[in-house]
N, C-alpha and C. Protein backbone atom coordinates (compact mmCIF):
# COMPACT_ATOMS: atom_id res chain seq x y z
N UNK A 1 0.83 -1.16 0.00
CA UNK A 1 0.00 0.00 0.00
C UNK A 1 0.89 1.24 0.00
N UNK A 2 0.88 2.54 -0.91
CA UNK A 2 1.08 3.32 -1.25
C UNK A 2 0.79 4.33 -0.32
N UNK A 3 1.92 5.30 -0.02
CA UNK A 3 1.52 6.69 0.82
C UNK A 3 1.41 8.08 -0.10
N UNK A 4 0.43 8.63 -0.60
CA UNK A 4 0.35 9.51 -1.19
C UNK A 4 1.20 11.16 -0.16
N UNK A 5 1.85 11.72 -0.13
CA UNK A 5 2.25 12.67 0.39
C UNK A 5 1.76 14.43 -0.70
N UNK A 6 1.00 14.72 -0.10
CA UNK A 6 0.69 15.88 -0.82
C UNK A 6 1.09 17.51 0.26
N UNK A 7 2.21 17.76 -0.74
CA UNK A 7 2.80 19.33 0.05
C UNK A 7 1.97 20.41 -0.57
N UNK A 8 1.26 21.33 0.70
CA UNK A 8 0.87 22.60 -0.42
C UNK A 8 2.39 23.44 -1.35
N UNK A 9 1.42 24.04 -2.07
CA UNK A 9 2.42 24.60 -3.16
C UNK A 9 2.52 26.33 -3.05
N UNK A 10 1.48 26.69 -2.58
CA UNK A 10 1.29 28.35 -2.43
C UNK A 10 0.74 28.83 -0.82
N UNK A 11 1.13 28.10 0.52
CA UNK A 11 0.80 28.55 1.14
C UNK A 11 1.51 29.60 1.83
N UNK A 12 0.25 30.55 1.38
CA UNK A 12 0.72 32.01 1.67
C UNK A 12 0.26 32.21 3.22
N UNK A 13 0.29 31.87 4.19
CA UNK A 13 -0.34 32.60 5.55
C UNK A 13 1.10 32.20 5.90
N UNK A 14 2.03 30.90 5.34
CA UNK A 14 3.43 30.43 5.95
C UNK A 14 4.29 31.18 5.75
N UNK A 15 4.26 31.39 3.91
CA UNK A 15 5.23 32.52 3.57
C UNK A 15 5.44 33.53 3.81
N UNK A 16 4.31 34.45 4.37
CA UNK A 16 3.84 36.00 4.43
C UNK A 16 3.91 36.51 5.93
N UNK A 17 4.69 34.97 6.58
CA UNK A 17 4.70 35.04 8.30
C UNK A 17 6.31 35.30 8.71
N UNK A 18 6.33 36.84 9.01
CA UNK A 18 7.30 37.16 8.77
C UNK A 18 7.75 38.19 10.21
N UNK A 19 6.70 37.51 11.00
CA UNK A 19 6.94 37.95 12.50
C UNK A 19 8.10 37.67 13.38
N UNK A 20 8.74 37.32 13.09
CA UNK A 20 10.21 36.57 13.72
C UNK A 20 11.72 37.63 13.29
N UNK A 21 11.36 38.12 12.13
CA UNK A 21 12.36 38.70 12.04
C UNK A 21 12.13 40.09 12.32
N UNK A 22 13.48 40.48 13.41
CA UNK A 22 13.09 42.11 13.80
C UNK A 22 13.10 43.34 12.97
N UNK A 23 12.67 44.07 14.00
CA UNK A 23 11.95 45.51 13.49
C UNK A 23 13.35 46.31 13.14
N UNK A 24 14.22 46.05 14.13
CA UNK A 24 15.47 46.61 14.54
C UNK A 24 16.00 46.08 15.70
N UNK A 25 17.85 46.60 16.06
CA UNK A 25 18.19 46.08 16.89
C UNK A 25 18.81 47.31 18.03
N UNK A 26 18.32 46.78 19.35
CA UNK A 26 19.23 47.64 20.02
C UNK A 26 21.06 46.87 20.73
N UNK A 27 22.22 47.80 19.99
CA UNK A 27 23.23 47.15 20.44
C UNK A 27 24.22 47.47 21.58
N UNK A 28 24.70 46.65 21.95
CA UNK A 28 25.05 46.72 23.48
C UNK A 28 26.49 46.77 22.93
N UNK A 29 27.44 47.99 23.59
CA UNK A 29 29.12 47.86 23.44
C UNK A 29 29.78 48.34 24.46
N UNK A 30 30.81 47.76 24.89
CA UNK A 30 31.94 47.92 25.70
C UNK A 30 33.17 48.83 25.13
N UNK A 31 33.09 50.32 25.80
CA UNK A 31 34.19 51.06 25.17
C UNK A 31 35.44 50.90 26.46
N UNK A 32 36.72 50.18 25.33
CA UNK A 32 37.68 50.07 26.08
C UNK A 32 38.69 51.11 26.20
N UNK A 33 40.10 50.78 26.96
CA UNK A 33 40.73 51.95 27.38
C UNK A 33 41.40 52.55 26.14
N UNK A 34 41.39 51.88 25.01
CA UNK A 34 42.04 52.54 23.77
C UNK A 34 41.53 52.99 23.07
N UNK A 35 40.06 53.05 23.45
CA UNK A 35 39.18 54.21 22.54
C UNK A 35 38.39 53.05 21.61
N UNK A 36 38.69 51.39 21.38
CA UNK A 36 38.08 50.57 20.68
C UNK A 36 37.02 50.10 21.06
N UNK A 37 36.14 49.97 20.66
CA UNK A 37 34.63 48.81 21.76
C UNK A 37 34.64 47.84 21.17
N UNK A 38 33.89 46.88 21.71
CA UNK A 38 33.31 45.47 21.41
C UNK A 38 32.43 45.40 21.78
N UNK A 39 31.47 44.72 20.87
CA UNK A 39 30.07 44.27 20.71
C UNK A 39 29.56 43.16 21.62
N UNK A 40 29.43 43.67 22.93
CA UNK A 40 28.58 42.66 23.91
C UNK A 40 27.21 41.80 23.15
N UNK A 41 26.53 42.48 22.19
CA UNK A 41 25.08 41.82 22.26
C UNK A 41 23.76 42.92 21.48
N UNK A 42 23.39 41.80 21.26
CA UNK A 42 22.42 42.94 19.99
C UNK A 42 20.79 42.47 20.43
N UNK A 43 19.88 43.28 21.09
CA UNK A 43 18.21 42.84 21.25
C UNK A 43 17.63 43.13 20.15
N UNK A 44 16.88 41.94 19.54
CA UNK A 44 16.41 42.03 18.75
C UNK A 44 14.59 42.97 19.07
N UNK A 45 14.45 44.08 18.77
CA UNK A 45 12.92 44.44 18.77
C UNK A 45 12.06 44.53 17.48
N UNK A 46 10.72 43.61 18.02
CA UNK A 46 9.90 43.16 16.92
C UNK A 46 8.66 44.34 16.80
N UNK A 47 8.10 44.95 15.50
CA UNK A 47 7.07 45.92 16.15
C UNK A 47 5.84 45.06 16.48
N UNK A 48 5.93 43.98 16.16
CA UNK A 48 4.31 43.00 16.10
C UNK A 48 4.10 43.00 17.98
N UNK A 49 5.16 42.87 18.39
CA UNK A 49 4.99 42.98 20.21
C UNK A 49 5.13 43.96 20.72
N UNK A 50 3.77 44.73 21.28
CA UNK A 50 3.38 45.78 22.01
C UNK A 50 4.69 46.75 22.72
N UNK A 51 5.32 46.38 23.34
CA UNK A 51 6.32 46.74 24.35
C UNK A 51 7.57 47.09 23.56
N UNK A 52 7.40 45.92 22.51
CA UNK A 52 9.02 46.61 21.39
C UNK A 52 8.51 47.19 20.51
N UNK A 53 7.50 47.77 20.44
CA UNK A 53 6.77 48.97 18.99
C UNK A 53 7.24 50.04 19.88
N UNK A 54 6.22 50.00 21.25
CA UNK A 54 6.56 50.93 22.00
C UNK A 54 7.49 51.91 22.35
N UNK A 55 9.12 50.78 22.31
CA UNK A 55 10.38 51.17 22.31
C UNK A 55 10.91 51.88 21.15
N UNK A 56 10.60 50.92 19.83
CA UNK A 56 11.09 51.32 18.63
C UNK A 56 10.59 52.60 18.17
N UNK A 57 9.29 53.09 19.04
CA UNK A 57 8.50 54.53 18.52
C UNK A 57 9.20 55.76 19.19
N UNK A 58 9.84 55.28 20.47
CA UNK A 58 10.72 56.16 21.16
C UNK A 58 12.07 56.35 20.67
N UNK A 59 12.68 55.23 20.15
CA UNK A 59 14.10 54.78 19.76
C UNK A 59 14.29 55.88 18.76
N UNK A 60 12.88 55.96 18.14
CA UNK A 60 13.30 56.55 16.58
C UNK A 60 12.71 58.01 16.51
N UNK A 61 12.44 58.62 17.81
CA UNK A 61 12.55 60.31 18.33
C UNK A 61 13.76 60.93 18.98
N UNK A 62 13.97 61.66 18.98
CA UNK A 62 15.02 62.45 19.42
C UNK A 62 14.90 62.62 20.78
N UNK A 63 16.46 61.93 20.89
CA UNK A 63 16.80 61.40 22.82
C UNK A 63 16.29 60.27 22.99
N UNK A 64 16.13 59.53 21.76
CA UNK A 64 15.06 57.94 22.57
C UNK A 64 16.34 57.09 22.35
N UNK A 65 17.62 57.15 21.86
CA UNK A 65 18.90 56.41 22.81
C UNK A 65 19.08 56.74 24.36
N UNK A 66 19.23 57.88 24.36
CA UNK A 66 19.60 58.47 25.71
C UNK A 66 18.75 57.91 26.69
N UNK A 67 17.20 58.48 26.43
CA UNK A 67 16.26 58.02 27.37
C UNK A 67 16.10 56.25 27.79
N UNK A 68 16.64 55.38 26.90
CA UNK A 68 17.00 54.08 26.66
C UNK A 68 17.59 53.92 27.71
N UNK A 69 18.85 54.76 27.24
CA UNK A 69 20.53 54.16 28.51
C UNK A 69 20.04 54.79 29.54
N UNK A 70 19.42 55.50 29.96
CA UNK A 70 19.18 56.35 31.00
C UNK A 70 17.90 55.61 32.14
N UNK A 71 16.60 54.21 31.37
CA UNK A 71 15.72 53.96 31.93
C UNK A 71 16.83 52.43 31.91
N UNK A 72 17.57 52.19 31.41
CA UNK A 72 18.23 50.59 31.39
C UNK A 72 18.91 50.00 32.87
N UNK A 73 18.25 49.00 33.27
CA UNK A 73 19.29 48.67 34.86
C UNK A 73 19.87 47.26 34.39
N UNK A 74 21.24 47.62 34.68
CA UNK A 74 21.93 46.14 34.10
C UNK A 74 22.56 45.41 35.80
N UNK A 75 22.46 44.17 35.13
CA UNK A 75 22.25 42.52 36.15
C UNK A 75 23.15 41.60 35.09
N UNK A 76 23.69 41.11 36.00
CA UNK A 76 24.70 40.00 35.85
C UNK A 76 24.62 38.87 36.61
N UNK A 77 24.22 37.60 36.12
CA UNK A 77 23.95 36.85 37.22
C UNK A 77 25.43 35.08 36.23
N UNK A 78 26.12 35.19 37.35
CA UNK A 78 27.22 34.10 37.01
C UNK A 78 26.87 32.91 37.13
N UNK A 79 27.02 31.96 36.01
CA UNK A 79 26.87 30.66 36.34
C UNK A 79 28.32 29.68 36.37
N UNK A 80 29.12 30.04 36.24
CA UNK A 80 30.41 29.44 36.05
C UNK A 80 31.44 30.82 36.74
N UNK A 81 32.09 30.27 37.90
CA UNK A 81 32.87 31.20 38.94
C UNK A 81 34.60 31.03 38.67
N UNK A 82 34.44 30.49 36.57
CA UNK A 82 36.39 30.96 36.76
C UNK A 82 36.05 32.00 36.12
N UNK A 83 36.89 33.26 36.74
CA UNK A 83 37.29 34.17 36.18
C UNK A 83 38.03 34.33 35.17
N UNK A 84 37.54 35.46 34.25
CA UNK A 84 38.46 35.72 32.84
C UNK A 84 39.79 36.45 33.20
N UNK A 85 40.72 36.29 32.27
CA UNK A 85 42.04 37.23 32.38
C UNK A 85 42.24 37.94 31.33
N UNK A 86 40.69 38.11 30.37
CA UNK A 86 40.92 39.08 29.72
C UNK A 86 40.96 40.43 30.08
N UNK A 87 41.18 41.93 29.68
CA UNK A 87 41.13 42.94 30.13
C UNK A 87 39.94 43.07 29.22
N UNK A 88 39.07 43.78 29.30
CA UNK A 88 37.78 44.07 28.95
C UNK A 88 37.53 46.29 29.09
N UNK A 89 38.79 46.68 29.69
CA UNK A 89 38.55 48.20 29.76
C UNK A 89 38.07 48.88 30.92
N UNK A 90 37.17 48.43 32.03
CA UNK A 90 36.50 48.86 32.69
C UNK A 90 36.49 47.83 33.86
């Protein structure tokens, strides 16, 4: 007995689902003592989610970096206790 397998060919609600990829990114950098940074980390914000439209509507007025770094509280929580011996600047 035979398995017929039938793939759609035009489904558009799959193709046209394009919610995953962001709106924009906000990026995170470490300026070191030689004036170089490095790129800690990039948040991806989506406008389809309430809270990152929200952001991205501020992001993209004047002072909505500032007001960003200025409402941001940063947390570090360690799961592995060897320390690096890189210099990192700060």
């Amino acid at each position: 007995m035979g398995v017929n397998i039938r793939m759609p060919q035009g489904n558009a609600s799959a193709q046209s689902n394009e919610s995953w990829k962001a709106t924009g990114f906000v990026n995170l950098w470490v300026k070191r003592t030689d004036g170089s940074k490095f790129k800690l980390g990039a948040i991806p914000l989506r406008e389809q989610k309430t809270t990152d439209a929200a952001i991205i509507n501020r992001l993209r007025q004047e002072g909505g970096v500032e007001a960003l770094l200025n409402a941001l509280e940063v947390d570090y929580q360690d799961v592995n206790n060897d320390p690096s011996k890189v210099n990192v600047g700060f």
